[in-house]
C-alpha atoms as a PDB file:
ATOM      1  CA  UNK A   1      63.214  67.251 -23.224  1.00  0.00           C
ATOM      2  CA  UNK A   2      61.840  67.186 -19.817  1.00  0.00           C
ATOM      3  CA  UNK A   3      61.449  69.170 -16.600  1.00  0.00           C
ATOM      4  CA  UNK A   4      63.257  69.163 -13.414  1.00  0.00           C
ATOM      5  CA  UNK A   5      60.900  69.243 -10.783  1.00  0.00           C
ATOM      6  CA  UNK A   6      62.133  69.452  -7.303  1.00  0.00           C
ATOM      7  CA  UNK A   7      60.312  67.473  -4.881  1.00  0.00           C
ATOM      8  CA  UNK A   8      59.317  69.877  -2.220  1.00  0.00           C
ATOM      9  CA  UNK A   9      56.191  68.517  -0.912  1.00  0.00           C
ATOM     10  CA  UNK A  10      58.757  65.645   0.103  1.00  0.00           C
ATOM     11  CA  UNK A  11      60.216  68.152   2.611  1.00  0.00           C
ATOM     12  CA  UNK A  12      56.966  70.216   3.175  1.00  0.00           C
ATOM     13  CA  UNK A  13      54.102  67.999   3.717  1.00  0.00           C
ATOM     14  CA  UNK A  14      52.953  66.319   6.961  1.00  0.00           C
ATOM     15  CA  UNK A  15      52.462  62.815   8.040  1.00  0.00           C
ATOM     16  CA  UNK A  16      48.619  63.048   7.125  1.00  0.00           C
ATOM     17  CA  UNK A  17      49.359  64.997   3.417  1.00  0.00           C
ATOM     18  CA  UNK A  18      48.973  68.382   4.659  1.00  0.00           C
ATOM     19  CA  UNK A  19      51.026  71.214   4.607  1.00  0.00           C
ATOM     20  CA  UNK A  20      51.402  72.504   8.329  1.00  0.00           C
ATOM     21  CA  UNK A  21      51.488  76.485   8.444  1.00  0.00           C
ATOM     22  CA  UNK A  22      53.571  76.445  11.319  1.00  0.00           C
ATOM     23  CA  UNK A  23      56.478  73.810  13.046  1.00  0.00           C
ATOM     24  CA  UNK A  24      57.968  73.818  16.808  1.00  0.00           C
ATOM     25  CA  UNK A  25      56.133  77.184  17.465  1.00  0.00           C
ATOM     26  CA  UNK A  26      57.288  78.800  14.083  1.00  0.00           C
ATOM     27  CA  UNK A  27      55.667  80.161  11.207  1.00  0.00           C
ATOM     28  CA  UNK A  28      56.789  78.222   7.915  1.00  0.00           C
ATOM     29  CA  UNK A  29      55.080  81.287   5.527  1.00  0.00           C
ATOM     30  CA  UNK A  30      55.973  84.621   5.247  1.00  0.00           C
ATOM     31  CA  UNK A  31      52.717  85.239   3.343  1.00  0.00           C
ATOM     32  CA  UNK A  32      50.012  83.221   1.598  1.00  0.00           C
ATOM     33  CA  UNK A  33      52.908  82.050  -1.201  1.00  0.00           C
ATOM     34  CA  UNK A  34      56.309  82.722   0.159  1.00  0.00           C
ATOM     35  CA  UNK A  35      58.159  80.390   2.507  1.00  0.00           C
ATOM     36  CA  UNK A  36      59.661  82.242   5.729  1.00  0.00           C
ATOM     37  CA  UNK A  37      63.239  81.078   7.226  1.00  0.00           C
ATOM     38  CA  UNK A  38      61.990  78.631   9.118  1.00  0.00           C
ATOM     39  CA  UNK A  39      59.912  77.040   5.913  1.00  0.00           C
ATOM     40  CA  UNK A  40      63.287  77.796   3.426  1.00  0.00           C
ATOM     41  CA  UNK A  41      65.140  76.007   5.975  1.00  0.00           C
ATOM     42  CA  UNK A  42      63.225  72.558   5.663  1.00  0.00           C
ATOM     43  CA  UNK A  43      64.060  72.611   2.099  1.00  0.00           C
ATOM     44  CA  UNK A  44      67.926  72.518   2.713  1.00  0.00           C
ATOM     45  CA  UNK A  45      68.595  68.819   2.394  1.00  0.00           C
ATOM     46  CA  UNK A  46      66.876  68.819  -0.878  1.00  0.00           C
ATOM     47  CA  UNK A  47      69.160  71.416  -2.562  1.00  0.00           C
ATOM     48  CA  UNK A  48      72.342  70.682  -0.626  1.00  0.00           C
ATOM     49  CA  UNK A  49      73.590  67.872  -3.488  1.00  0.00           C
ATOM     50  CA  UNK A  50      72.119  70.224  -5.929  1.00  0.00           C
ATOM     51  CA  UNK A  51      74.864  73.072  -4.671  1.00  0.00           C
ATOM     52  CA  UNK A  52      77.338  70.039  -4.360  1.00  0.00           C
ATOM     53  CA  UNK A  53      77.468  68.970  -7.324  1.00  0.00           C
ATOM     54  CA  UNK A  54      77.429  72.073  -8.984  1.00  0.00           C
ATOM     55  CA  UNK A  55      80.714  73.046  -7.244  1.00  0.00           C
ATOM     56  CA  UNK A  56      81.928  69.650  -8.251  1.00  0.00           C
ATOM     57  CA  UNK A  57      80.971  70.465 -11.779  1.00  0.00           C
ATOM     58  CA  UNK A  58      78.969  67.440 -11.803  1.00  0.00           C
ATOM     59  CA  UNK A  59      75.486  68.726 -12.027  1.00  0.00           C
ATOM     60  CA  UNK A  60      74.353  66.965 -15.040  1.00  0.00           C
ATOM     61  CA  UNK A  61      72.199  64.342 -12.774  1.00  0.00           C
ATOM     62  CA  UNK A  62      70.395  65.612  -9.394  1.00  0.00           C
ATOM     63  CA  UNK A  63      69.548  63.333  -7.051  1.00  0.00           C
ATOM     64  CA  UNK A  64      66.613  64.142  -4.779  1.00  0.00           C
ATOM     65  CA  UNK A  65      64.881  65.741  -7.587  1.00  0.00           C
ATOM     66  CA  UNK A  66      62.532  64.149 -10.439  1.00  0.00           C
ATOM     67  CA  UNK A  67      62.620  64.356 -14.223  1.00  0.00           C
ATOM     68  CA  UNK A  68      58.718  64.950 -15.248  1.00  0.00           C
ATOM     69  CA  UNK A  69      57.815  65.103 -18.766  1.00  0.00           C
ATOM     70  CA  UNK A  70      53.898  65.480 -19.284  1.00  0.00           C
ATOM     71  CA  UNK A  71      52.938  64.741 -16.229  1.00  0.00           C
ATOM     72  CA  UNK A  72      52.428  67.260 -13.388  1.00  0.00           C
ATOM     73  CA  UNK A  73      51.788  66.881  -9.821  1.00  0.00           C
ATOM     74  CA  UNK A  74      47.968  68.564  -9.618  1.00  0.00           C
ATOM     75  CA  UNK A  75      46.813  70.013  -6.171  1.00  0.00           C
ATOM     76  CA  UNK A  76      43.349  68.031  -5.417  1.00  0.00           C
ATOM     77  CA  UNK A  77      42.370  70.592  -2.686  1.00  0.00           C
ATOM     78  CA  UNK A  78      43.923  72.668  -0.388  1.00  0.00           C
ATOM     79  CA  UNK A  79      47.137  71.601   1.181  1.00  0.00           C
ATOM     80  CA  UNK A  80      46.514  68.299  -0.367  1.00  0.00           C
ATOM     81  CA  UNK A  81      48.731  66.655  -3.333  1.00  0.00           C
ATOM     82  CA  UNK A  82      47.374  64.495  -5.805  1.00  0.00           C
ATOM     83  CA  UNK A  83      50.026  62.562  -8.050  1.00  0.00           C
END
């Protein structure tokens, strides 16, 4: 049985691969691991079928998010994803 893994660096990263600290003059980190508002806010369209379907009672299949088994998105360096 596999994972769900929610694709946030979908929502997260920047056009070059990055992730930006801040957006439109505000801070997307509360700390050095926590999202602030502003950074919890850019991940609404990814959980908004999620919370859908869920009300629906039809949660079984998610769309926006990926089924992983064995085989992890790695970090290659800072702010960077590797796939």
């Amino acid at each position: 049985m596999g994972a769900i893994v929610l694709d946030t660096p979908r929502f997260l990263l920047n056009s070059n691969g990055f992730y930006d600290v801040a957006r439109d003059d505000r801070a997307l980190y509360y700390d050095d691991q926590h999202l602030s508002v502003a950074g919890a806010k850019l991940l609404e369209p990814m959980f908004e079928p999620l919370f859908r379907q869920i009300k629906q009672g039809t949660a079984d299949t998610v769309p926006r998010v990926n089924r992983i088994e064995n085989s992890p998105e790695t970090v290659s360096s800072p702010g960077k994803i590797k796939k």
